[in-house]
C-alpha atoms as a PDB file:
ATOM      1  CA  UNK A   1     107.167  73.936-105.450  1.00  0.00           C
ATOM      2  CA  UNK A   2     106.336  76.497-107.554  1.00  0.00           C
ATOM      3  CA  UNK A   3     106.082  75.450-111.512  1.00  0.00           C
ATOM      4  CA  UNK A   4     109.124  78.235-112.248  1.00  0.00           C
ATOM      5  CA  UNK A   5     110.921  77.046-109.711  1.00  0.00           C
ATOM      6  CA  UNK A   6     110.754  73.337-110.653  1.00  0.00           C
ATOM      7  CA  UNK A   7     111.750  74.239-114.267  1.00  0.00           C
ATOM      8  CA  UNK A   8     114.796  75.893-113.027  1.00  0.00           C
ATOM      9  CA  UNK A   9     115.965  73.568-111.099  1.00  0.00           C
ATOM     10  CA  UNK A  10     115.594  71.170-113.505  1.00  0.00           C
ATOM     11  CA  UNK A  11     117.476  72.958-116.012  1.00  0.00           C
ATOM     12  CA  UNK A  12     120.564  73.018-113.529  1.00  0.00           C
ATOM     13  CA  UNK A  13     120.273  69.522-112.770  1.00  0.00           C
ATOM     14  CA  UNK A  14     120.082  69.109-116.762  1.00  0.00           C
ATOM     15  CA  UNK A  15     122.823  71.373-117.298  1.00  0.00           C
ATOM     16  CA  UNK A  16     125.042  69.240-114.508  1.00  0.00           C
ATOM     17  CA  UNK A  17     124.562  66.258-116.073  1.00  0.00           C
ATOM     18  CA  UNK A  18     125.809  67.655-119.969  1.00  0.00           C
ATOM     19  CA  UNK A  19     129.365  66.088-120.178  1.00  0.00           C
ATOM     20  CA  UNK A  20     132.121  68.751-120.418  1.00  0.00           C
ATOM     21  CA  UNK A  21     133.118  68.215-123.959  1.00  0.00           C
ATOM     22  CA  UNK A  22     129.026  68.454-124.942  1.00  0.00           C
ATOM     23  CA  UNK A  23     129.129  71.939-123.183  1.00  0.00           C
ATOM     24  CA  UNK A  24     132.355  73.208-124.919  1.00  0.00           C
ATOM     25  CA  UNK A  25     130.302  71.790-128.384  1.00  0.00           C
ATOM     26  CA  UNK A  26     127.379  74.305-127.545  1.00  0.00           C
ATOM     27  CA  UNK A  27     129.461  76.793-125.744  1.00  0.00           C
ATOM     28  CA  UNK A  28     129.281  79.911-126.482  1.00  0.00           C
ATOM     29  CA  UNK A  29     125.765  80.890-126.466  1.00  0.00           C
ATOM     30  CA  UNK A  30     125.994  84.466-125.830  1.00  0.00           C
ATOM     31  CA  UNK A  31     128.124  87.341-126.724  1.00  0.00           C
ATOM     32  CA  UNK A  32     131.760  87.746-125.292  1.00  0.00           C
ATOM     33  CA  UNK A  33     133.284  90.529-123.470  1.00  0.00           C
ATOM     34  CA  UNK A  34     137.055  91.141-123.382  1.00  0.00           C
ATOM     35  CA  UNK A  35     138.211  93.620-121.142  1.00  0.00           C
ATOM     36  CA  UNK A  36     141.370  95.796-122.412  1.00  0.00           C
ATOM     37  CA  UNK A  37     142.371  97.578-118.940  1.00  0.00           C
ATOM     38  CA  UNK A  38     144.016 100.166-120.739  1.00  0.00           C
ATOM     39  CA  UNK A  39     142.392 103.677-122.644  1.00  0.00           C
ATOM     40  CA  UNK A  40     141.836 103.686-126.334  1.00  0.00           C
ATOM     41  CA  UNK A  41     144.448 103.944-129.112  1.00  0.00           C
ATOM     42  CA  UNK A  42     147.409 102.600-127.638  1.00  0.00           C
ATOM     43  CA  UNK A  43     148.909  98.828-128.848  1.00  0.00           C
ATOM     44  CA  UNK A  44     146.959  97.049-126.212  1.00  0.00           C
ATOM     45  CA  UNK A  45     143.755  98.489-127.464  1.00  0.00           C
ATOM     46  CA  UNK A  46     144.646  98.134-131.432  1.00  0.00           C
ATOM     47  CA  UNK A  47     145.702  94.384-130.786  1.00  0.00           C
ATOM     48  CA  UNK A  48     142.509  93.268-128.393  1.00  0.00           C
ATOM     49  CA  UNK A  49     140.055  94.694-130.876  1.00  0.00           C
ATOM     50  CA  UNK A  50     142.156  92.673-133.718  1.00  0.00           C
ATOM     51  CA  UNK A  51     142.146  89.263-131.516  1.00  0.00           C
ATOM     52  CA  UNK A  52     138.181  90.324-130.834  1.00  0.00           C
ATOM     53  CA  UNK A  53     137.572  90.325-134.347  1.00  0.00           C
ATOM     54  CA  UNK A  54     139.529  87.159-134.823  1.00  0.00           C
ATOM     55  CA  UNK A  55     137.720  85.180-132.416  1.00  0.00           C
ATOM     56  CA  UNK A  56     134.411  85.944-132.541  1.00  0.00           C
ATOM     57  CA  UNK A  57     134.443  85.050-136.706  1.00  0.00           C
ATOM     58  CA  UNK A  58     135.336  81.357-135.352  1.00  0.00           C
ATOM     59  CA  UNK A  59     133.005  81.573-132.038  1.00  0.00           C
ATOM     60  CA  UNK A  60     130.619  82.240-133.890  1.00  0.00           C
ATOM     61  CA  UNK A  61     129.759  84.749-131.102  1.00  0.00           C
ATOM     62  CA  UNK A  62     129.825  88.904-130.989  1.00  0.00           C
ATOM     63  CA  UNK A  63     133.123  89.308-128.698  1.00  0.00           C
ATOM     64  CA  UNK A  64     132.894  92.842-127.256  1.00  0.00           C
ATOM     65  CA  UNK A  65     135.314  94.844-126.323  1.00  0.00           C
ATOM     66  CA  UNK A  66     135.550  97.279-123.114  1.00  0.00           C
ATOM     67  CA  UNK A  67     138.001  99.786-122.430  1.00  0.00           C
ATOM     68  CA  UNK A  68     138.230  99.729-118.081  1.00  0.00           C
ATOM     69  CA  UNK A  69     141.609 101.690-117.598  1.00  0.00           C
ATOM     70  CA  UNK A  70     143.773 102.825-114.704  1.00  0.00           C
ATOM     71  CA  UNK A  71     146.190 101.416-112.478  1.00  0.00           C
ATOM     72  CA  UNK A  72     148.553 100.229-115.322  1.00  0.00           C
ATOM     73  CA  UNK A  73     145.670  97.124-116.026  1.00  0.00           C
ATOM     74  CA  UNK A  74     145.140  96.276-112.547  1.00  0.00           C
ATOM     75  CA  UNK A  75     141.824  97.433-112.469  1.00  0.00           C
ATOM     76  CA  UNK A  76     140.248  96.107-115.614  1.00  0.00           C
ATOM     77  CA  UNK A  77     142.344  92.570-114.700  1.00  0.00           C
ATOM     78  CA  UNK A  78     140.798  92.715-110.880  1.00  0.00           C
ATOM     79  CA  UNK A  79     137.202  92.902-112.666  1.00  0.00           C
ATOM     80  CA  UNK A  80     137.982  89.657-114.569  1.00  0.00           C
ATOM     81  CA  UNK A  81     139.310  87.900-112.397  1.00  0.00           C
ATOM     82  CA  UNK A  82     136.356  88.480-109.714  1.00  0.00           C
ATOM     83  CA  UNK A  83     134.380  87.397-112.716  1.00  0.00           C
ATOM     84  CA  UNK A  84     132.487  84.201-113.355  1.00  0.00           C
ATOM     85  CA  UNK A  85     134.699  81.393-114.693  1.00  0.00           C
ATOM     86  CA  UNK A  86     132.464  80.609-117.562  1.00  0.00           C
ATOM     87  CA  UNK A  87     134.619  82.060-120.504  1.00  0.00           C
ATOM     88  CA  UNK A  88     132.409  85.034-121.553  1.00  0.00           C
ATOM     89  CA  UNK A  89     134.459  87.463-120.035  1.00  0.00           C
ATOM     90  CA  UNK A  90     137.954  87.552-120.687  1.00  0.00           C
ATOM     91  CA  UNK A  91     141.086  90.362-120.000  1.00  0.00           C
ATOM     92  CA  UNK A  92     143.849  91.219-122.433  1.00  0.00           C
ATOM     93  CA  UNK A  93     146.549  89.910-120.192  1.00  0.00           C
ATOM     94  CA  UNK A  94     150.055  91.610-120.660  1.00  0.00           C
ATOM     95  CA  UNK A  95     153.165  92.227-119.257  1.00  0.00           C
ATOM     96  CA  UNK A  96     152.445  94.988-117.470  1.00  0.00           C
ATOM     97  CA  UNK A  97     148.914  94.008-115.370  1.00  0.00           C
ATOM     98  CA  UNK A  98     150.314  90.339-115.001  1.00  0.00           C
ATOM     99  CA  UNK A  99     154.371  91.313-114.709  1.00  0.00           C
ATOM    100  CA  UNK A 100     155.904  94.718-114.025  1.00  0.00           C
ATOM    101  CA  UNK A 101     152.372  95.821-112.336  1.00  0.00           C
ATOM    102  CA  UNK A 102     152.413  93.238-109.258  1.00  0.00           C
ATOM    103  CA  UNK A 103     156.647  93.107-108.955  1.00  0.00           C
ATOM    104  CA  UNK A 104     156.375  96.917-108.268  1.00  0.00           C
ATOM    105  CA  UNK A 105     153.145  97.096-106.570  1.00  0.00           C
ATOM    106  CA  UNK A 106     152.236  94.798-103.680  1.00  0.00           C
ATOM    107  CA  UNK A 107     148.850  96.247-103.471  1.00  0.00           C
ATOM    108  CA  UNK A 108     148.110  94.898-106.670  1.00  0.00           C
ATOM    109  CA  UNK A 109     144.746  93.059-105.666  1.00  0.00           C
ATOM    110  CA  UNK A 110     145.482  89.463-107.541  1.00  0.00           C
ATOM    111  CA  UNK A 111     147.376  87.026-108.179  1.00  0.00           C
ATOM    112  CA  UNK A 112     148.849  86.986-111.865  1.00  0.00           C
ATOM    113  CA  UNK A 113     148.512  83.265-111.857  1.00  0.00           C
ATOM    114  CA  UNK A 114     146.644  81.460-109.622  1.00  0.00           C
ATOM    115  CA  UNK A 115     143.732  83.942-110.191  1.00  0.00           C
ATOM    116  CA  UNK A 116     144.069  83.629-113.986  1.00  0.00           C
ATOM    117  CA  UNK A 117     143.375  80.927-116.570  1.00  0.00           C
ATOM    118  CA  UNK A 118     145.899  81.791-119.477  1.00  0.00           C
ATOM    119  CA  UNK A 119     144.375  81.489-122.766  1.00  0.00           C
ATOM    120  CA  UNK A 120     146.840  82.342-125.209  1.00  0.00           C
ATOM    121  CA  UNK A 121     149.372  84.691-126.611  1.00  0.00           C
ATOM    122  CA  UNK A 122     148.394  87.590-129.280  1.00  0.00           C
ATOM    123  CA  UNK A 123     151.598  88.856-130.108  1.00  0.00           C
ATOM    124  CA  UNK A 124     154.735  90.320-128.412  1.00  0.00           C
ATOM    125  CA  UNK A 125     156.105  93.910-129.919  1.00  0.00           C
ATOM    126  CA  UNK A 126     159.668  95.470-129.223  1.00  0.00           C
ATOM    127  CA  UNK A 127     159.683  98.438-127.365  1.00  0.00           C
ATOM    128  CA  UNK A 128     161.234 101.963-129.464  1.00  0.00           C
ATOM    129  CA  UNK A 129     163.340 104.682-127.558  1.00  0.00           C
ATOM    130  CA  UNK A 130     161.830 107.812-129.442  1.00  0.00           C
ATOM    131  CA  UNK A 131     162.418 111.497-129.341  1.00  0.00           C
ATOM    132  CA  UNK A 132     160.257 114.226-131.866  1.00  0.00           C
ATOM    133  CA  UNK A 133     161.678 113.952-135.671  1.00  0.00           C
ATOM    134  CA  UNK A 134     162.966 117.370-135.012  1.00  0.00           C
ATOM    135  CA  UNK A 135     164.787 116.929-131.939  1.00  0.00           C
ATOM    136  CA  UNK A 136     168.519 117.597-131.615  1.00  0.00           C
ATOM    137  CA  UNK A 137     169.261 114.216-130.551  1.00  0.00           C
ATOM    138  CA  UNK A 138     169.668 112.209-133.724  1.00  0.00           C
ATOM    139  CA  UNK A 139     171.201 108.922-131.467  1.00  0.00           C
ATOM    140  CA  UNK A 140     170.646 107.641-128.216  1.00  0.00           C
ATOM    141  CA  UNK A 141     174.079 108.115-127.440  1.00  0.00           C
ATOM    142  CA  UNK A 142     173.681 112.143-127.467  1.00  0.00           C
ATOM    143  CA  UNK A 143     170.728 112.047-125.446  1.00  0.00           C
ATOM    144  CA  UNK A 144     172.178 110.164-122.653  1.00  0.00           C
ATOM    145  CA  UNK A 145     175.274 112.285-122.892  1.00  0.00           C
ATOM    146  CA  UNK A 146     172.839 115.333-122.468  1.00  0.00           C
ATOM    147  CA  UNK A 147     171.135 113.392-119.657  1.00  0.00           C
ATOM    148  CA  UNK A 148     174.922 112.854-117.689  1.00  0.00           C
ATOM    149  CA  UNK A 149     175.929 116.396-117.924  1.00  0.00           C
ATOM    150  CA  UNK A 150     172.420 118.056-117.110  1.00  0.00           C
ATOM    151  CA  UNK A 151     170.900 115.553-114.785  1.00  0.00           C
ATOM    152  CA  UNK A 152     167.326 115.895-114.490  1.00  0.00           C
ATOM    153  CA  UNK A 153     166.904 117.943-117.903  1.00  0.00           C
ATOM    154  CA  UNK A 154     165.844 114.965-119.918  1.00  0.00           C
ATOM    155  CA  UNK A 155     162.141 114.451-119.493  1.00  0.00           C
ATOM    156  CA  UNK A 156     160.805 111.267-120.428  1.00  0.00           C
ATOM    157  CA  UNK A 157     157.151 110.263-120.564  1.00  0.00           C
ATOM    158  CA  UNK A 158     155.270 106.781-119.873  1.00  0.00           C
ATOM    159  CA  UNK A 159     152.147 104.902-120.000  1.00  0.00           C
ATOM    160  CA  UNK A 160     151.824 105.650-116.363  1.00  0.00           C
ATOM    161  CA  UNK A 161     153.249 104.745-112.663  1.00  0.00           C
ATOM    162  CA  UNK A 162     154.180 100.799-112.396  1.00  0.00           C
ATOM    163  CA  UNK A 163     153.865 100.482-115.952  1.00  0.00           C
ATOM    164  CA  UNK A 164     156.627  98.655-118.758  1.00  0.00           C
ATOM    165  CA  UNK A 165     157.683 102.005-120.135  1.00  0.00           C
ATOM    166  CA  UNK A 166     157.982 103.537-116.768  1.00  0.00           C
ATOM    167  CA  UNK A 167     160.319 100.477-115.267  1.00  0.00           C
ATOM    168  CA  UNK A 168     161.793 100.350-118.513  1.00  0.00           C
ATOM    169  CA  UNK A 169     162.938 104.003-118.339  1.00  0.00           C
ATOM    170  CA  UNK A 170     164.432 103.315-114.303  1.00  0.00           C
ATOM    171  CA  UNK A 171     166.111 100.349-116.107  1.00  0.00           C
ATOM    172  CA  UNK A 172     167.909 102.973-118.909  1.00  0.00           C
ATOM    173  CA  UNK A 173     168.526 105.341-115.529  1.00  0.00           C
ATOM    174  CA  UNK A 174     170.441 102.685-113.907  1.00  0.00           C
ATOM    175  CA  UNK A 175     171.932 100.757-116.549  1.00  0.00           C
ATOM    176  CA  UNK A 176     173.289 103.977-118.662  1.00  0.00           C
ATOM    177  CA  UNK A 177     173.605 105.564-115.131  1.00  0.00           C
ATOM    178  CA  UNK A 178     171.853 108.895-116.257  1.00  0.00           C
ATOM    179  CA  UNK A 179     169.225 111.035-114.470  1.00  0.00           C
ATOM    180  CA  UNK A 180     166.714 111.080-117.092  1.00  0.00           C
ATOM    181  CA  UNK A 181     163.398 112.666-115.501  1.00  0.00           C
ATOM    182  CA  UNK A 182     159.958 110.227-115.235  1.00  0.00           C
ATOM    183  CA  UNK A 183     156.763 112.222-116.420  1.00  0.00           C
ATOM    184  CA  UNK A 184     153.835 109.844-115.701  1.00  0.00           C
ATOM    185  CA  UNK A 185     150.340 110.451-118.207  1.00  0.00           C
ATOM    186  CA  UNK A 186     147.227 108.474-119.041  1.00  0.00           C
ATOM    187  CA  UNK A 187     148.107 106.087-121.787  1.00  0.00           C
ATOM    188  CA  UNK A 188     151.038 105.929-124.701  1.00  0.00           C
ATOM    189  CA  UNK A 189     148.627 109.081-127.055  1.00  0.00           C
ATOM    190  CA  UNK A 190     149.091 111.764-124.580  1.00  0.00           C
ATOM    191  CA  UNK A 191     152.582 111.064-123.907  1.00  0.00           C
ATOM    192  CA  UNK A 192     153.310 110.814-127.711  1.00  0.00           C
ATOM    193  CA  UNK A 193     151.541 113.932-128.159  1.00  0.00           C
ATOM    194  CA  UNK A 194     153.839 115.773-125.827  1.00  0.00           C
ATOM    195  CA  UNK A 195     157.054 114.264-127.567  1.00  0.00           C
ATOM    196  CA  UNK A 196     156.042 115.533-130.638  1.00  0.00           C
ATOM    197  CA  UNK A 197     154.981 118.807-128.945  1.00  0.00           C
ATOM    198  CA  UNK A 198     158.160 119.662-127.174  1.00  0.00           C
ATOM    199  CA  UNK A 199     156.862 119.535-124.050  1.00  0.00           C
ATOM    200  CA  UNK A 200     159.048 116.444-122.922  1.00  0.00           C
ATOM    201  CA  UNK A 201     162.289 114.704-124.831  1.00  0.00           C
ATOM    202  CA  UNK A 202     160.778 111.134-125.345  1.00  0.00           C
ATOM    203  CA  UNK A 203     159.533 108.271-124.140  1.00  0.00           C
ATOM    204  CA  UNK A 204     159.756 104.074-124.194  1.00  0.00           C
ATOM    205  CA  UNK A 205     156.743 102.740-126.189  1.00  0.00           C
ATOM    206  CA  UNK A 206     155.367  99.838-127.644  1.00  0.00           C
ATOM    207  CA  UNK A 207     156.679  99.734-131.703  1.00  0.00           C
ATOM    208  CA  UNK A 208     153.371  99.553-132.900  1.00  0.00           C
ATOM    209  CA  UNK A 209     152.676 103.145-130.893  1.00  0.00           C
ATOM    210  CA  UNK A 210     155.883 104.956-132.009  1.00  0.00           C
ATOM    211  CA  UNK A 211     157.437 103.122-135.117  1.00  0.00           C
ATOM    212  CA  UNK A 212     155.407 104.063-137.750  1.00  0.00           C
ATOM    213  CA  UNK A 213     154.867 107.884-136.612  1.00  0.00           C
ATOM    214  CA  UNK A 214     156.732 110.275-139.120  1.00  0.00           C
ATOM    215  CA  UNK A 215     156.972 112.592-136.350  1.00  0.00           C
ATOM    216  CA  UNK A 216     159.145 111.084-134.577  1.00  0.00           C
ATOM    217  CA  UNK A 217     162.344 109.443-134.503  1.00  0.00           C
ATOM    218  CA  UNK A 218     163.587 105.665-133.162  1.00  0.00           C
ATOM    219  CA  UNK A 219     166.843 105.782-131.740  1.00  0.00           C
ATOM    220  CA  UNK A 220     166.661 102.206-130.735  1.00  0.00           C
ATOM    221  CA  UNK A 221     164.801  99.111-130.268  1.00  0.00           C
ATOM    222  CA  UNK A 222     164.790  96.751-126.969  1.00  0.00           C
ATOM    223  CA  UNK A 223     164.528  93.666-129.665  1.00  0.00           C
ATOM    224  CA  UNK A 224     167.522  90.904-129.011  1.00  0.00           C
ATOM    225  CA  UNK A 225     168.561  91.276-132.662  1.00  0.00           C
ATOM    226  CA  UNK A 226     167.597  94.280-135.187  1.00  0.00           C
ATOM    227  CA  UNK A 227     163.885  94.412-136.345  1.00  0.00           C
ATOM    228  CA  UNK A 228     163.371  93.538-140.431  1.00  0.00           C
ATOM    229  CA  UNK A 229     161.127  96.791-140.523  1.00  0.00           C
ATOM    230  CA  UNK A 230     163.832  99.151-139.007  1.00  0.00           C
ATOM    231  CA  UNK A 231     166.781  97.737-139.920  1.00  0.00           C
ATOM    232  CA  UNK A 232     168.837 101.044-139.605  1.00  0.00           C
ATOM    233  CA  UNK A 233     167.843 101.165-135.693  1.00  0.00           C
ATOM    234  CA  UNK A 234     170.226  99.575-133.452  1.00  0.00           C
ATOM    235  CA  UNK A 235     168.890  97.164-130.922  1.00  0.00           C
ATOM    236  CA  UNK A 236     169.670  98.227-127.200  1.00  0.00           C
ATOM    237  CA  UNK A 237     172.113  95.276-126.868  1.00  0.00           C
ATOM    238  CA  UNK A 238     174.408  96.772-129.373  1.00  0.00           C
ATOM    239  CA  UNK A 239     174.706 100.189-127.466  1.00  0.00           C
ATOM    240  CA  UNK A 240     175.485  98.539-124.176  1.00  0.00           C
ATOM    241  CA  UNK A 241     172.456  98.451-122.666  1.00  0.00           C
ATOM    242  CA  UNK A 242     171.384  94.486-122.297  1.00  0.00           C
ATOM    243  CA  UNK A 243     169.018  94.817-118.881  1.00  0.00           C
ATOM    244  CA  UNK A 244     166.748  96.862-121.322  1.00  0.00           C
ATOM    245  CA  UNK A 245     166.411  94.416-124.002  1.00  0.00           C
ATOM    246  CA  UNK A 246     162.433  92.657-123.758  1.00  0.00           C
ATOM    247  CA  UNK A 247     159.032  92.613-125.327  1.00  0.00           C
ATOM    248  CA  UNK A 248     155.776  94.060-124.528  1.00  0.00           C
ATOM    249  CA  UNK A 249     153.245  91.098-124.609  1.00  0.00           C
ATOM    250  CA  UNK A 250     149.687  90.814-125.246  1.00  0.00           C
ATOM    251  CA  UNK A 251     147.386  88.307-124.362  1.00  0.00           C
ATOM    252  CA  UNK A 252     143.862  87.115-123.331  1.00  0.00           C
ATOM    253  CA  UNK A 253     143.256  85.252-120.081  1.00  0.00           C
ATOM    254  CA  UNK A 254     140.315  85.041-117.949  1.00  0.00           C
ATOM    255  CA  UNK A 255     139.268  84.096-114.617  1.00  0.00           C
ATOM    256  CA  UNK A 256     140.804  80.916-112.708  1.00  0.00           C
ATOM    257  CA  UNK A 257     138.602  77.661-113.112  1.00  0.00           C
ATOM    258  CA  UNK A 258     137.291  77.754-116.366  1.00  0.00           C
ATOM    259  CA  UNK A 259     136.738  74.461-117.743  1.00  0.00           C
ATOM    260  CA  UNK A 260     139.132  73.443-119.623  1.00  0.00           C
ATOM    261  CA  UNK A 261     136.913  72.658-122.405  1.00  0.00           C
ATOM    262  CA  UNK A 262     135.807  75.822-122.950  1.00  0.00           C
ATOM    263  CA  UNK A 263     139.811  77.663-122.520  1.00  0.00           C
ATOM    264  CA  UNK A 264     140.905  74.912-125.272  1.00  0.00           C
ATOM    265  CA  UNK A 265     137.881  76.272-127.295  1.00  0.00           C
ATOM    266  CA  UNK A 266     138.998  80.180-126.870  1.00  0.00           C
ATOM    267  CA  UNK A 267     142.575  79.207-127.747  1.00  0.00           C
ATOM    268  CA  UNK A 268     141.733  76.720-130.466  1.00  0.00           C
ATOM    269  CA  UNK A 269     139.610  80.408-131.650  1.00  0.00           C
ATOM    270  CA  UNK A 270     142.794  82.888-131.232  1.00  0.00           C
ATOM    271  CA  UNK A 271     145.251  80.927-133.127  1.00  0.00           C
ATOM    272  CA  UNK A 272     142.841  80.206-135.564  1.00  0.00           C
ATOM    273  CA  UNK A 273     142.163  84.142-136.111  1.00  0.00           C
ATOM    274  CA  UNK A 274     145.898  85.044-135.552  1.00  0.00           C
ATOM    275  CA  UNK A 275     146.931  83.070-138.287  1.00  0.00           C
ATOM    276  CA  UNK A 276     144.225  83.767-140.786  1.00  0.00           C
ATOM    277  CA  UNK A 277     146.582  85.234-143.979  1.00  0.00           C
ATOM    278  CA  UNK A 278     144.829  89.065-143.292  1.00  0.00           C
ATOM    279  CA  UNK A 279     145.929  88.935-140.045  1.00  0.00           C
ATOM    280  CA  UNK A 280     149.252  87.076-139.869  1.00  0.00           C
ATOM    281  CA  UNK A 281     150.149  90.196-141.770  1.00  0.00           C
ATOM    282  CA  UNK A 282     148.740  92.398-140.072  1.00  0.00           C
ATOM    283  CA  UNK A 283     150.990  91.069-137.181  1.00  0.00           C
ATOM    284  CA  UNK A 284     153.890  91.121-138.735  1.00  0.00           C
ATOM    285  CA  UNK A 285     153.242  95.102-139.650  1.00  0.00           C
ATOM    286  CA  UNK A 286     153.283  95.974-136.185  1.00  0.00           C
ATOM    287  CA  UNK A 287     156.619  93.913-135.741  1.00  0.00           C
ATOM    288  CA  UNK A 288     154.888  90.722-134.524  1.00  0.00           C
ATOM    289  CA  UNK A 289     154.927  86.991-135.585  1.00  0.00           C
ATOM    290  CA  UNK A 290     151.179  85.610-135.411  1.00  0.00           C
ATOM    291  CA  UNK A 291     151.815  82.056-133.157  1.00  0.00           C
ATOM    292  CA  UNK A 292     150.111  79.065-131.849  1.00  0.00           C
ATOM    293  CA  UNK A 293     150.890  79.013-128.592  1.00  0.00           C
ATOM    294  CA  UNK A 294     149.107  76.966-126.631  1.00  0.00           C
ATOM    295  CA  UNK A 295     147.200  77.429-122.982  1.00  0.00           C
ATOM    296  CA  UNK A 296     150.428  75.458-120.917  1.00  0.00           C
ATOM    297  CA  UNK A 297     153.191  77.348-123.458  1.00  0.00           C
ATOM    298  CA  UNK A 298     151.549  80.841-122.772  1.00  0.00           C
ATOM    299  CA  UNK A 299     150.935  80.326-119.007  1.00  0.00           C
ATOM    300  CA  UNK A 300     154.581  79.372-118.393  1.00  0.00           C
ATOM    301  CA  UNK A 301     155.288  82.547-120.650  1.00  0.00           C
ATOM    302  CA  UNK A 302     153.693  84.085-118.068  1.00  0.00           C
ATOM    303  CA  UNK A 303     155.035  82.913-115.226  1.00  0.00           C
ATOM    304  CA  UNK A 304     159.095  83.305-116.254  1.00  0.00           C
ATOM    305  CA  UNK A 305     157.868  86.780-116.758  1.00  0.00           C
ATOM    306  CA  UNK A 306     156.758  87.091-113.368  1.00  0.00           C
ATOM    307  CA  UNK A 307     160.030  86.198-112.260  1.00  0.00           C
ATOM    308  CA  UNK A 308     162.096  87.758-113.983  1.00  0.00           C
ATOM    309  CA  UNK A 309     160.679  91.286-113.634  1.00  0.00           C
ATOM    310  CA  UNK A 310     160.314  90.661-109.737  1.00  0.00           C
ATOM    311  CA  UNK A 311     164.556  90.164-109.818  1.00  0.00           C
ATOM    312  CA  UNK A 312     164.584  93.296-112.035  1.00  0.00           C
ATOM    313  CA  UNK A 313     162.775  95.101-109.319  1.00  0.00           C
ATOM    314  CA  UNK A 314     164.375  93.630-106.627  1.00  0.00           C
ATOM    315  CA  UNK A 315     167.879  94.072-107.654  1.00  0.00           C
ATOM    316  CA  UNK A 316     167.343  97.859-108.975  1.00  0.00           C
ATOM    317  CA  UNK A 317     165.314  98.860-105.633  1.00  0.00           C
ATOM    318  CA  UNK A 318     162.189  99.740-108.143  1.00  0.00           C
ATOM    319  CA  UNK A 319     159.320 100.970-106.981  1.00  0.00           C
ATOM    320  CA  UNK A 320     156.022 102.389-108.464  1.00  0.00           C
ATOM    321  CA  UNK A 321     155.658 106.347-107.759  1.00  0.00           C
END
């Protein structure tokens, strides 16, 4: 056999016999790469580069972070979960690639749990009903009234086909029972951008995307109960409209089989940097509470999400564009 040959198979036979928890000691050895399947600048992107940061302090490892958009996450989470199971490349799970994405879409090319190994929850943000600051609507009440007399006028924009804000918009169509239009763009920035512009009346959006903007205005918040940092904007409950009340999760998974080892490592590493002081505040700025889930608690999370959009689209006759 060839000497370079020999050596490598020696190394796997080596590397075979390492017990798991010896392997999770020396794992990682190479730089990370978490996938955010959605573009730049919206809450998905601003909270994976925070858990990135995070983790990588306590890895010990660089954890890089790629931006593979389209197909409201599907695409980026398809990539991952092809990927080798050896924890270096993980996804930003969330409740749109793992949830609203495959109960709307049955072309969605994976399983959002047996092709996934959970890892652990980053945070979960309220969604904000928002129109410009300047708008004529100063409640939510108005604009829906607007939306029942001129069906079709009111022109709301999303994240994209299949995505939360667009199901969460059918969801205010059927529960207020209004005709408010769907305007599909590339991301939550464009779609703010056109809200502010005038181009379209407003849009369902992550908090951290919309709640800080002095551009526009919150006429509500899909939080069970009002949200400390807005206290003067009524939760969608108390205007009638339970169905829409949720959160937009965030998360990092990776692909199914990684040793367990190694996925109690990564969460042990995201708690850990979620709940260094900096960041636990951080969190709570954007309207999140930095947790220690762990790998069972966030993948049954997951999976009562799964659910429970799939009856939301079921029952409202949902479908992605």
């Amino acid at each position: 056999m060839h000497p370079i040959r020999t050596i490598a198979a020696l190394l796997l036979v080596f590397a075979a016999a390492v017990p798991p928890a010896l392997q999770a000691q020396t794992w990682p050895i190479r730089p990370l790469r978490l996938i955010v399947p959605f573009p730049p600048g919206g809450t998905g992107d601003l909270l994976g580069r925070l858990a990135a940061k995070e983790m990588q302090t306590v890895l010990g490892q660089p954890v890089v972070v790629e931006n593979r958009a389209g197909a409201g996450g599907a695409i980026g989470s398809e990539a991952v979960a092809r990927s080798e199971p050896d924890g270096y490349t993980l996804v930003l799970s969330n409740i749109a690639s793992q949830a609203i994405g495959p109960a709307v879409n049955s072309k969605v090319p994976y399983d959002a749990l047996k092709d996934f190994t959970h890892i652990g929850l980053i945070a979960a943000v309220p969604s904000g009903i928002v129109v410009a600051a300047n708008s004529p609507y100063t409640t939510l009440n108005a604009l829906l009234d607007k939306a029942r007399t001129a069906p079709g006028a009111v022109r709301f924009g999303s994240n994209g086909n299949g995505t939360s804000s667009h199901i969460k918009l059918a969801i205010l169509n059927r529960t207020a029972k209004v005709d408010i239009t769907h305007v599909p763009y590339k991301g939550s920035a464009p779609a703010t951008a056109d809200v502010i512009g005038g181009q379209i009346e407003g849009l369902i959006a992550a908090v951290p995307d919309v709640g800080r903007n002095e551009r526009l205005r919150m006429l509500a918040v899909t939080t069970e109960t009002r949200a400390a940092r807005w206290p003067n904007v009524p939760t969608v409950r108390e205007l009638g409209l339970a169905p829409l009340t949720a959160s937009n999760w965030f998360g990092v998974s990776g692909p199914a089989r990684i040793p367990a080892a190694v996925a109690d490592r990564l969460n042990a590493a995201l708690t850990a940097g979620l709940n260094a002081p900096e960041m636990a505040e951080r969190l709570r700025e954007l309207g999140a509470e930095p947790n220690r889930m762990t790998r069972v608690e966030y993948t049954a999370m997951v999976a009562a999400d799964i659910a429970r959009w799939a009856e939301v689209v079921r029952s409202a006759g949902i479908k992605a564009d």
